[in-house]
Protein backbone atom coordinates (compact mmCIF):
# COMPACT_ATOMS: atom_id res chain seq x y z
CA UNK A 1 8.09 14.59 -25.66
CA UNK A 2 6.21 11.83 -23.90
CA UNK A 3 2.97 10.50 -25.50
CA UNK A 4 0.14 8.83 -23.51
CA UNK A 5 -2.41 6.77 -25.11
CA UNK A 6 -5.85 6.35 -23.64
CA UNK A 7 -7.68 8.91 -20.81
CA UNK A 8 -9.14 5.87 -18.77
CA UNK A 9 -7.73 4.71 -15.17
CA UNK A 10 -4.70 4.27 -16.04
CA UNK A 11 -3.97 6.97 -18.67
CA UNK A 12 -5.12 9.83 -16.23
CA UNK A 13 -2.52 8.48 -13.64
CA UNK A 14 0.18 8.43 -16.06
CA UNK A 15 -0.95 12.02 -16.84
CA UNK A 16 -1.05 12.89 -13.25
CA UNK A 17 2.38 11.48 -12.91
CA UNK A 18 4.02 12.79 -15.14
CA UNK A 19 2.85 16.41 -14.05
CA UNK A 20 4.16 15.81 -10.64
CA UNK A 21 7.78 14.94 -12.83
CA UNK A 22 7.68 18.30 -14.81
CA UNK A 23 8.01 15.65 -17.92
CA UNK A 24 6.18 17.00 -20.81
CA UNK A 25 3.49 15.23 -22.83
CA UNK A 26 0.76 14.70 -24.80
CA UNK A 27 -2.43 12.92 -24.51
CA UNK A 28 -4.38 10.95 -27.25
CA UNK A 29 -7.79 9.00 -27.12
CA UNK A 30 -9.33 7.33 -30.20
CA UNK A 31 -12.67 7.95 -28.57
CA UNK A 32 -14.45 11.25 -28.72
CA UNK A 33 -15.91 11.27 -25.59
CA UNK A 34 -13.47 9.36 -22.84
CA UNK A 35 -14.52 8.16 -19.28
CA UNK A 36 -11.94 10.65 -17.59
CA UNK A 37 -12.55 13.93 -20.32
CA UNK A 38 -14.12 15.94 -17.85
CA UNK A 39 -12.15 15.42 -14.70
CA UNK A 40 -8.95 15.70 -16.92
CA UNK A 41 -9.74 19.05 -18.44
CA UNK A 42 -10.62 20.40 -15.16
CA UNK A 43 -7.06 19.12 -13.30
CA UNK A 44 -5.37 19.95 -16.48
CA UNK A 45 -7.34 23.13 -18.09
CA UNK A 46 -3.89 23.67 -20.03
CA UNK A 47 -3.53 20.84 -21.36
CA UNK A 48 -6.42 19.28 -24.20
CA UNK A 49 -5.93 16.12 -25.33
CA UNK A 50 -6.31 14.61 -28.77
CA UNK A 51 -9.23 12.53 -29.57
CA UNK A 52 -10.92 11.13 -32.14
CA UNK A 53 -8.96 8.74 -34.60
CA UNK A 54 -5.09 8.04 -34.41
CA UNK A 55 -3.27 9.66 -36.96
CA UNK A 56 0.45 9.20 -37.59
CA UNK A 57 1.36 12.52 -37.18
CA UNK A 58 0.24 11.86 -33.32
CA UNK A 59 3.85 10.36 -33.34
CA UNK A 60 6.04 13.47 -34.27
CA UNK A 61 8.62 14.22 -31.85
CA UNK A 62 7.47 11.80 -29.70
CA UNK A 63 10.61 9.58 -27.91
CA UNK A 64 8.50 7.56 -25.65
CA UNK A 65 4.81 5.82 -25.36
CA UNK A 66 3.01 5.60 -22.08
CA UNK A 67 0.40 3.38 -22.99
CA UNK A 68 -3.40 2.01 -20.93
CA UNK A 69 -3.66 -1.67 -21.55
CA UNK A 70 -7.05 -1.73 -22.92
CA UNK A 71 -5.61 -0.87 -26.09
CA UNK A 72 -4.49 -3.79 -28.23
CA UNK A 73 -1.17 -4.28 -29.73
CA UNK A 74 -3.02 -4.45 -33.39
CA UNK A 75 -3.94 -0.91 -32.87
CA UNK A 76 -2.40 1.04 -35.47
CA UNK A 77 -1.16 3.98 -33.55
CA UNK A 78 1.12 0.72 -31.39
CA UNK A 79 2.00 -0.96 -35.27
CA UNK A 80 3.03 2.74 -36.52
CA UNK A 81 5.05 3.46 -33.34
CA UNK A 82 7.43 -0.30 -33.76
CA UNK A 83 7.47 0.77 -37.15
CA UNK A 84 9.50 4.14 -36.10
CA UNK A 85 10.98 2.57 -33.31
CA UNK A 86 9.49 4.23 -30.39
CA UNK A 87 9.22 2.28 -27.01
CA UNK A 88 5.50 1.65 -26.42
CA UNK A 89 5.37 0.52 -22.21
CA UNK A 90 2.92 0.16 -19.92
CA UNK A 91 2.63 2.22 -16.37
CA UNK A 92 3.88 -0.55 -14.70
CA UNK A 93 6.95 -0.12 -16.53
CA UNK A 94 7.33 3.58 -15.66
CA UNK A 95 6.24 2.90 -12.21
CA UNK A 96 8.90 0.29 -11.60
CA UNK A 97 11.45 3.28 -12.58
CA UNK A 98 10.54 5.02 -9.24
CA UNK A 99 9.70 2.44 -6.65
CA UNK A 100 11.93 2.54 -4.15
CA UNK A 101 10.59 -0.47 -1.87
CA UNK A 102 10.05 -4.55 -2.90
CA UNK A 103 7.19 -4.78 -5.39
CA UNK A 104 5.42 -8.10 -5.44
CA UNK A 105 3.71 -9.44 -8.72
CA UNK A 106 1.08 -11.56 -9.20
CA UNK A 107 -1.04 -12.35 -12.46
CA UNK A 108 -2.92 -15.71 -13.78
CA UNK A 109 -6.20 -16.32 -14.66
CA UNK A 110 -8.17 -16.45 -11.83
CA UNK A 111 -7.71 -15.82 -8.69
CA UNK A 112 -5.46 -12.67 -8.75
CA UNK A 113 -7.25 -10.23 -7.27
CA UNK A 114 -7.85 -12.13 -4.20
CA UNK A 115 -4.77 -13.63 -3.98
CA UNK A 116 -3.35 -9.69 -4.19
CA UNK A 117 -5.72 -8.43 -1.62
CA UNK A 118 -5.20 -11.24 0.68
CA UNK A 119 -1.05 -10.68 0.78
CA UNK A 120 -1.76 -6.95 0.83
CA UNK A 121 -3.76 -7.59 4.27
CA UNK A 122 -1.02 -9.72 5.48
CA UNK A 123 1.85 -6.88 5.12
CA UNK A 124 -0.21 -4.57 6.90
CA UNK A 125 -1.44 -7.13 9.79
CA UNK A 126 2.47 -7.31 10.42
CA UNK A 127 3.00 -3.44 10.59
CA UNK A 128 4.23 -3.05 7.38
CA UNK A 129 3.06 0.19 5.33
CA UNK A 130 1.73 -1.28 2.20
CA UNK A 131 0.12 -0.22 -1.04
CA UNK A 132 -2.06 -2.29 -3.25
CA UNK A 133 -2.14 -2.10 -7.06
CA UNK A 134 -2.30 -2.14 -10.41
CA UNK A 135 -4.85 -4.28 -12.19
CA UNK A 136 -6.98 -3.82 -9.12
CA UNK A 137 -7.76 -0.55 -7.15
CA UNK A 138 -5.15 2.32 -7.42
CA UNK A 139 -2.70 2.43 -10.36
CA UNK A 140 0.15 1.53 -9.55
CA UNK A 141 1.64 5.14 -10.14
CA UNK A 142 -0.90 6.43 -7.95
CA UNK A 143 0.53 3.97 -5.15
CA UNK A 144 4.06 5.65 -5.46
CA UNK A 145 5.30 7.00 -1.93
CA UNK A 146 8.43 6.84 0.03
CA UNK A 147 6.96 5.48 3.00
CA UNK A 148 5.53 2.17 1.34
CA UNK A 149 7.38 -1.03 2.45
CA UNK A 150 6.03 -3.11 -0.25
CA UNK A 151 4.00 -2.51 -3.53
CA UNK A 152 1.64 -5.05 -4.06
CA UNK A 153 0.27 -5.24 -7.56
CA UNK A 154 -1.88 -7.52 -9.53
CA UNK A 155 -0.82 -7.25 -13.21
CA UNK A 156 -2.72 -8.26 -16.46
CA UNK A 157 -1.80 -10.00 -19.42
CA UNK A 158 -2.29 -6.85 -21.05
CA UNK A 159 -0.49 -4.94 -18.66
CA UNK A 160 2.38 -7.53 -19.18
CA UNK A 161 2.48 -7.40 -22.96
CA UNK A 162 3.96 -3.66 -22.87
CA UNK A 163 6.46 -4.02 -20.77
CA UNK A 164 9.93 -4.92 -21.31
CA UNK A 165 11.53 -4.11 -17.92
CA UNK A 166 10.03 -4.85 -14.36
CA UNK A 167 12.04 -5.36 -10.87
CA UNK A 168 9.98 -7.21 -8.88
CA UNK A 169 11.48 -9.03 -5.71
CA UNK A 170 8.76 -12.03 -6.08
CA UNK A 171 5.75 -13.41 -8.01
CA UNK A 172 3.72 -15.34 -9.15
CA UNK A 173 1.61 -16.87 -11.85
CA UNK A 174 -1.23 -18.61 -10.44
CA UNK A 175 -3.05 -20.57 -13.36
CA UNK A 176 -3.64 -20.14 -17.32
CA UNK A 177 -6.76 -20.80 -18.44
CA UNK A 178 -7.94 -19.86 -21.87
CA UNK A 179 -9.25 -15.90 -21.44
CA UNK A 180 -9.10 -13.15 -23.76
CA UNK A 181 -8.39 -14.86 -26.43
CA UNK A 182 -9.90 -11.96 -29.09
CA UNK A 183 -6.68 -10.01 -27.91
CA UNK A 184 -4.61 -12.89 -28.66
CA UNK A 185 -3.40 -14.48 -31.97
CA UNK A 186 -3.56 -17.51 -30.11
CA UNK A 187 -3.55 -19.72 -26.64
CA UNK A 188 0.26 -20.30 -26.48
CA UNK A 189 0.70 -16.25 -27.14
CA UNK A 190 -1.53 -15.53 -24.07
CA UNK A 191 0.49 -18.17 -22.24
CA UNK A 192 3.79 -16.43 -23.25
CA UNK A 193 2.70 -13.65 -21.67
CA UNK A 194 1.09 -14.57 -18.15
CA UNK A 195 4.27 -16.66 -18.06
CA UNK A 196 6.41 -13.56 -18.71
CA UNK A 197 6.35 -12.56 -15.21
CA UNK A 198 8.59 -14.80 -14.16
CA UNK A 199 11.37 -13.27 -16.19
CA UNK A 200 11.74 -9.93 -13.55
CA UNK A 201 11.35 -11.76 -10.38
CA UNK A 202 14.72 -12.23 -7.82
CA UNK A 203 12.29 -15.20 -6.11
CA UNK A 204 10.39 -17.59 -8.03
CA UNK A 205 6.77 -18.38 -6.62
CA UNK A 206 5.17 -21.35 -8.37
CA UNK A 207 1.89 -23.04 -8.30
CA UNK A 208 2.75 -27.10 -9.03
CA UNK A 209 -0.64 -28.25 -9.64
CA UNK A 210 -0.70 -25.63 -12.78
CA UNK A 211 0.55 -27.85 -15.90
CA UNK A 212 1.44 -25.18 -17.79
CA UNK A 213 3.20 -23.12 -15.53
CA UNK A 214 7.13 -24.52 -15.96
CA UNK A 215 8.35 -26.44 -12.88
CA UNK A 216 11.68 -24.42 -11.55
CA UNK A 217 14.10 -26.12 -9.35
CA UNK A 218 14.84 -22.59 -7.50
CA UNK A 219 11.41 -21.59 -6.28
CA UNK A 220 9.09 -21.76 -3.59
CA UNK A 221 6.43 -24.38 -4.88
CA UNK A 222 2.70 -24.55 -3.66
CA UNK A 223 -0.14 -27.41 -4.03
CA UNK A 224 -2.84 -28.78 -2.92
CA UNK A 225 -1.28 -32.01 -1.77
CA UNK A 226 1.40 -33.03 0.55
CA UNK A 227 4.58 -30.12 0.20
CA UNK A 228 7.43 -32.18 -0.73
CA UNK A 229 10.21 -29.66 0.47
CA UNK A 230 10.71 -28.03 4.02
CA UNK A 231 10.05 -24.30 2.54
CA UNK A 232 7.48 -25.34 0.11
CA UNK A 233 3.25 -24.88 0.89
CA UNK A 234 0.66 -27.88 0.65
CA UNK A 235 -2.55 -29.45 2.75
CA UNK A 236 -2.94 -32.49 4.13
CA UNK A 237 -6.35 -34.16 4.94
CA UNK A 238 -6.32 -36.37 8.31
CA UNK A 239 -9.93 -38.08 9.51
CA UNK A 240 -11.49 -35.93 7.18
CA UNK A 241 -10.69 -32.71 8.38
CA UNK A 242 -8.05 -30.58 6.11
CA UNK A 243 -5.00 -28.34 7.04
CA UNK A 244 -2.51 -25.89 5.36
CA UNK A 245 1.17 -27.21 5.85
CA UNK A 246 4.29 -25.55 5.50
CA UNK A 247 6.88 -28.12 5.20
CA UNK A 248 5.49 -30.88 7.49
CA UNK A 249 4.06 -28.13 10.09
CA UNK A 250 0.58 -27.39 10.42
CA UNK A 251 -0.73 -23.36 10.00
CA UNK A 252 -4.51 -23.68 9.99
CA UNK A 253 -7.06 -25.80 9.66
CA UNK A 254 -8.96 -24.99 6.42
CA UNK A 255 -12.58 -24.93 7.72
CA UNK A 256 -11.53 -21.87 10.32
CA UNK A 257 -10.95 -19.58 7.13
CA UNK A 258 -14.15 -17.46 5.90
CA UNK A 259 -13.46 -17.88 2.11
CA UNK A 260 -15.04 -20.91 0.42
CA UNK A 261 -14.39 -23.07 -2.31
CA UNK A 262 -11.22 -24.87 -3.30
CA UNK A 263 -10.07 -22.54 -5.77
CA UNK A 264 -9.51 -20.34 -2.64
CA UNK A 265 -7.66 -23.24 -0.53
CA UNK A 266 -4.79 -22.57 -3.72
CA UNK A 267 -5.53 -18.52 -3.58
CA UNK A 268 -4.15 -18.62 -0.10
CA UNK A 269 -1.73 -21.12 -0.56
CA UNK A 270 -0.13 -18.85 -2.73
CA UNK A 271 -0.92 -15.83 -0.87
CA UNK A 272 1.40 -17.61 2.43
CA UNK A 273 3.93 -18.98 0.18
CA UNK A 274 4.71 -15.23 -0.99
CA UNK A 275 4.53 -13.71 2.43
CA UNK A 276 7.29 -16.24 3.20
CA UNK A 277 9.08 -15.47 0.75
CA UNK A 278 9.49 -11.95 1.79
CA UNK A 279 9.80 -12.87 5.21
CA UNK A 280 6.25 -12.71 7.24
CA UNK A 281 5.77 -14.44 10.59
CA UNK A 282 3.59 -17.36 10.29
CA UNK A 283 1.34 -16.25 13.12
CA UNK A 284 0.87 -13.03 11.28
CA UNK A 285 -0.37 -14.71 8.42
CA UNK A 286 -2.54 -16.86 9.73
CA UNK A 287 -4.72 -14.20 11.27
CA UNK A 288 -5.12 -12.69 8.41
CA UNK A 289 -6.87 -15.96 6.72
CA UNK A 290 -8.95 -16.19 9.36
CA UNK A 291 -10.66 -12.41 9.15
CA UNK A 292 -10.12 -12.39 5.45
CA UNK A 293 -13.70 -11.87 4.25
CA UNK A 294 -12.67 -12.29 0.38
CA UNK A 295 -13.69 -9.38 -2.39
CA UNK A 296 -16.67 -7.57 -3.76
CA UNK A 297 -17.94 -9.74 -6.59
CA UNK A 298 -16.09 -12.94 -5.74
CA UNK A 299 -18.08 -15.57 -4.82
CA UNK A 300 -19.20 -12.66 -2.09
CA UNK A 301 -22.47 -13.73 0.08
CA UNK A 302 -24.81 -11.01 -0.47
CA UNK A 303 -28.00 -11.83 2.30
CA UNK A 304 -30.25 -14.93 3.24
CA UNK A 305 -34.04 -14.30 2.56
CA UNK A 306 -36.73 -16.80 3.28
CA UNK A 307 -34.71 -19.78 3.21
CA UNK A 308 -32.48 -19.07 0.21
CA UNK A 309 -28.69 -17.76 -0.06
CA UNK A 310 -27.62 -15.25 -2.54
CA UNK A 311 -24.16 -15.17 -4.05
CA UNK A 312 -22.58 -12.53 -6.01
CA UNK A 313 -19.87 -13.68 -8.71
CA UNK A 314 -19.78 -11.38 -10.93
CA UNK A 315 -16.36 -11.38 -11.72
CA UNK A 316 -16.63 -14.82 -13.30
CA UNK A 317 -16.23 -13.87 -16.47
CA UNK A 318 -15.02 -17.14 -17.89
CA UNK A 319 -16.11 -20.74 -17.66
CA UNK A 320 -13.38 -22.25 -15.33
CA UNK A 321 -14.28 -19.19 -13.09
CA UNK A 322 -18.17 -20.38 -12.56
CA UNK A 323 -17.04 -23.93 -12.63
CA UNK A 324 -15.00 -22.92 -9.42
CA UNK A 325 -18.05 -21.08 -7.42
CA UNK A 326 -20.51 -24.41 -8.28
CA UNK A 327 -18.17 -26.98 -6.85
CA UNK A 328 -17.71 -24.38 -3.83
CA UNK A 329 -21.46 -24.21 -3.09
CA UNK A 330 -22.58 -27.27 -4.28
CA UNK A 331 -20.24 -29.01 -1.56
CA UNK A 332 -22.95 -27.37 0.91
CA UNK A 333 -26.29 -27.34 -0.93
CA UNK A 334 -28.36 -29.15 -2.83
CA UNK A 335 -30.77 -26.66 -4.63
CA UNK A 336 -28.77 -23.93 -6.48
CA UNK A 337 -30.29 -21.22 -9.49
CA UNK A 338 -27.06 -20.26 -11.30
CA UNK A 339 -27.76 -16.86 -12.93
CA UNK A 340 -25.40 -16.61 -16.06
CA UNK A 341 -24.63 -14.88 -19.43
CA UNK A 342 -23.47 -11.93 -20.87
CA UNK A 343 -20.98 -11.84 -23.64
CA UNK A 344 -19.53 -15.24 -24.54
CA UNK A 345 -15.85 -15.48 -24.63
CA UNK A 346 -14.43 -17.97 -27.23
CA UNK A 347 -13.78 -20.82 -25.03
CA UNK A 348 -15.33 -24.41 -24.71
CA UNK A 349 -18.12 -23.85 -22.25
CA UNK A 350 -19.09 -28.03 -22.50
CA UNK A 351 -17.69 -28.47 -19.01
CA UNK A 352 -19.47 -25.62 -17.74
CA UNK A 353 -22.91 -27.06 -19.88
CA UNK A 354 -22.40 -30.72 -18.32
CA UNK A 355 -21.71 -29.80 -14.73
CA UNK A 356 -25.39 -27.68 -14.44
CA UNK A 357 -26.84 -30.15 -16.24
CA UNK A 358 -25.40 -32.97 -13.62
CA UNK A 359 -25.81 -30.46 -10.39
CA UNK A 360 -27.89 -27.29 -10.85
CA UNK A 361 -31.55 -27.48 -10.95
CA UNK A 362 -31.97 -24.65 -12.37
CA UNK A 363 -30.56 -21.52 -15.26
CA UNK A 364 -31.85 -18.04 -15.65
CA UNK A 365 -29.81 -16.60 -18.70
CA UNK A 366 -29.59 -12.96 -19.69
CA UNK A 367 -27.67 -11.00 -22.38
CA UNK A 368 -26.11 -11.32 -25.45
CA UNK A 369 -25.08 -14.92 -25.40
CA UNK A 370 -28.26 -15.89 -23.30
CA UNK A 371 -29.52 -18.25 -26.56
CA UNK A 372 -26.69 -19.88 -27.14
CA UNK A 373 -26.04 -20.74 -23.88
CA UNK A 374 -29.77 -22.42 -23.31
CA UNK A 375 -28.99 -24.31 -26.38
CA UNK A 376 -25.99 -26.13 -24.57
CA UNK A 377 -28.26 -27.21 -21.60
CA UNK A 378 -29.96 -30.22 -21.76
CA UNK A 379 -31.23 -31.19 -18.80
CA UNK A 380 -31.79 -28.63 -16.17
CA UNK A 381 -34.83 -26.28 -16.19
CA UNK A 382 -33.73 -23.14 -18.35
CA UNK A 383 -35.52 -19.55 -17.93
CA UNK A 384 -34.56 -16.57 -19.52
CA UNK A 385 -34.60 -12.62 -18.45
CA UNK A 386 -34.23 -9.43 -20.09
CA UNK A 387 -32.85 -7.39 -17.27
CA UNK A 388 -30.95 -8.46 -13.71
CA UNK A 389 -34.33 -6.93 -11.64
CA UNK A 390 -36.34 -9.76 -14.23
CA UNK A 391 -33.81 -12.58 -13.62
CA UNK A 392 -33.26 -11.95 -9.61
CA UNK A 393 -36.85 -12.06 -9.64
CA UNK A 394 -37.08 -15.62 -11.82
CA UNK A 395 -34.52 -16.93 -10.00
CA UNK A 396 -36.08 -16.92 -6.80
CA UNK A 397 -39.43 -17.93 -8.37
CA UNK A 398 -37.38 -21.55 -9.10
CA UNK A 399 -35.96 -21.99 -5.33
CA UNK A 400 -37.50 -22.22 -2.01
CA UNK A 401 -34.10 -23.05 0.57
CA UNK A 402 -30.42 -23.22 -1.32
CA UNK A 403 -28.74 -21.03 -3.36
CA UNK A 404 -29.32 -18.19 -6.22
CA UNK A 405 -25.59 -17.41 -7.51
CA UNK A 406 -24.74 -14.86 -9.92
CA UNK A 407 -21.78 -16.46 -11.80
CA UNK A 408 -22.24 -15.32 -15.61
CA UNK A 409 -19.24 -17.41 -17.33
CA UNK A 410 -19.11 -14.46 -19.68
CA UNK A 411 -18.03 -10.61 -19.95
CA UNK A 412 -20.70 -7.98 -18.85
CA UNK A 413 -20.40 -5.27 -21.67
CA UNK A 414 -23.38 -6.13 -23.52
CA UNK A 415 -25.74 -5.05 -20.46
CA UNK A 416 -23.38 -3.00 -17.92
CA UNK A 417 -20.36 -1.02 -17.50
CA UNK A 418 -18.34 -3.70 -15.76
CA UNK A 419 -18.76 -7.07 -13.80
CA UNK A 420 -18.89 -3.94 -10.77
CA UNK A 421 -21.59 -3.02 -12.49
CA UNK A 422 -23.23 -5.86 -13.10
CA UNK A 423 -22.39 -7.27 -9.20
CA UNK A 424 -24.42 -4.01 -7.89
CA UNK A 425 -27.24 -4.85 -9.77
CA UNK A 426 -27.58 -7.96 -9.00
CA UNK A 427 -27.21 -6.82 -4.88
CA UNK A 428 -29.75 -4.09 -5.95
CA UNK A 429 -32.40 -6.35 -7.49
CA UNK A 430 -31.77 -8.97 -4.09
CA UNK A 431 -33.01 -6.34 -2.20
CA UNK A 432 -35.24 -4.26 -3.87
């Protein structure tokens, strides 16, 4: 008997699954009233899962665990199952039993989701069938089909820490930077486990520029300077203008690409170095840069409204993520209102605190962490709002031409559902 733990995304897929497999199991949820409970019960009238609690006796006659990654390692019902021996995985795990086509894997930081997206676009632009998943979108069981080419998925940390066995023809690790760290005994443990990708890939894609990401010999590298190897991705600036390189040939040049910033520049570096690597035209890949409009939520332009720009960031949920939308806007205006806060993450938000205070005029905070945050600030103009309708609204009050960017540096739970959430309401209150 299979046991799956958790009736969110992820643990109604594995359900789902595992239906279509005639495997039998049971379904567990320590909360009494889980997102999926209704939809569930009415795929699955036969089958009522357990909630409330774990208890040990969850575990009897249980050979396997099917686990959603939103549930820590420290949980008891994962510390009773190592205790007894039973193999707690992650879907990704199971779904790598059954794929029958090249799966491409790409975690880090930042970045991911575009980066994942962006290759995803490419496959298909070359008349490839292929499915994007995972950490973003479908679950990756939900992506299973015999007609995919390639599986495309964007994988977690979390994702990562429960599984022990993954064939993935490439990767890639795009950056570490200090992020969930109340899931994590400490910074090298989160490290250990972005960086455990590498360990199921047949190609090795690797980001030089990222320090901690171990430099290997047999890989395809990627940088933001010169490529030093014929197969390997870089730019090169000539009379101020800047191009993408493969080797010492020219692709594109940068400014002909709709994404901004220069945290994207290395998002599609490493988007073309892993289309190489399984073998996509150059030509192919390059249009797909060009129409690539970027994600919901990522540095996404929302509208333009007497004079001033909005931007919609919500997915920066961490410092070096709004560092990386500032430089990209303040490269093109002068005025920006950064709209920010939520629930701080234990990082060092000093660079984030010194940059506004050298380069934005102007903070409206909300949420949880909104005090703290003001306190950091010392020299730009600091406002503070009890709802996004209240801070839109403040915001715009502070800017006549430039830029109001939602960007919050900090996790959305306090106030919304999600950074989705959170990113409609902010489109909502721009337009309301």
């Amino acid at each position: 008997m299979k046991l799956v733990l958790g009736l969110g995304d992820t643990g109604f897929s594995i359900a789902r699954f595992l239906s279509k497999q005639n495997i039998a199991y049971k379904l567990a949820d320590s909360r009494t009233q889980p997102p999926f409970l209704s939809d569930y019960l009415s795929e699955f009238p036969n089958s009522k899962p357990v909630l409330g609690d774990w208890t040990q006796d969850l575990l009897v006659d249980i050979d396997e665990i099917f686990i959603s990654p939103g549930i820590a390692q420290t949980q008891s019902i994962v510390v009773w199952a190592r205790e007894q021996g039973i193999p707690v995985i992650s879907d990704i795990e199971l779904f790598s039993r059954y794929a029958n086509a090249p799966v491409i894997g790409i975690t880090g930081s930042n970045g991911k989701s575009t980066v994942t997206q962006l290759l995803g676009e490419m496959i298909a632009n070359e008349g490839k069938k292929v499915a994007v998943g995972g950490n973003i979108g479908k679950p990756a069981l939900d992506c299973l089909d015999d007609a995919i080419e390639y599986y495309v998925l964007e994988l977690s940390s979390y994702q990562l820490d429960y599984t022990q066995n993954l064939n993935l023809f490439t990767g890639v690790v795009l950056n570490i930077t200090p992020d969930h760290l109340d899931r994590y005994d400490s910074f090298e443990k989160y490290i250990d486990s972005k960086l455990s990708l590498y360990q199921y890939c047949q190609h090795l894609v690797v980001n030089i520029d990222e320090p901690l990401v171990p430099k290997k010999k047999a890989a395809k590298h990627f940088g933001v300077n010169m490529p030093k190897q014929p197969t390997d991705f870089g730019t090169v600036t000539c009379h101020g203008s800047c191009y993408f390189l493969k080797g010492d040939d020219v692709l594109l040049y940068v400014g002909d690409m709709l994404l901004i910033g220069e945290h994207n520049i290395t998002n599609v570096l490493a988007a073309l170095a892993l289309g190489d690597t399984i073998g996509l035209s150059a030509d192919s890949m390059v249009e797909s840069i060009k129409a690539f409009k970027g994600l919901e939520h990522r540095l996404e332009w929302v509208v333009k409204k007497q004079g001033v720009d909005y931007y919609n960031d919500s997915k920066a949920t961490n410092v070096i993520s709004t560092i990386k939308a500032l430089n990209a806007l303040i490269d093109q205006h002068e005025n920006i209102v950064l709209i920010a806060g939520g629930v701080a993450k234990q990082e060092d938000y000093t660079p984030l605190f010194n940059l506004i205070d050298k380069d934005v005029a102007s903070v409206v905070l909300i949420g949880q962490s909104a005090q703290t945050l003001g306190a950091g600030i010392k020299k730009s103009i600091v406002g503070y709002a009890d709802s996004m309708d209240d801070a839109v609204s403040l915001a715009s009050s502070m800017i006549n031409d430039g830029v109001v960017l939602l960007s919050p540096a900090c996790a959305s739970f306090d106030m919304f559902d999600n950074f989705e959430d959170r990113g409609k309401a902010f489109k909502r209150a721009i337009s309301g």
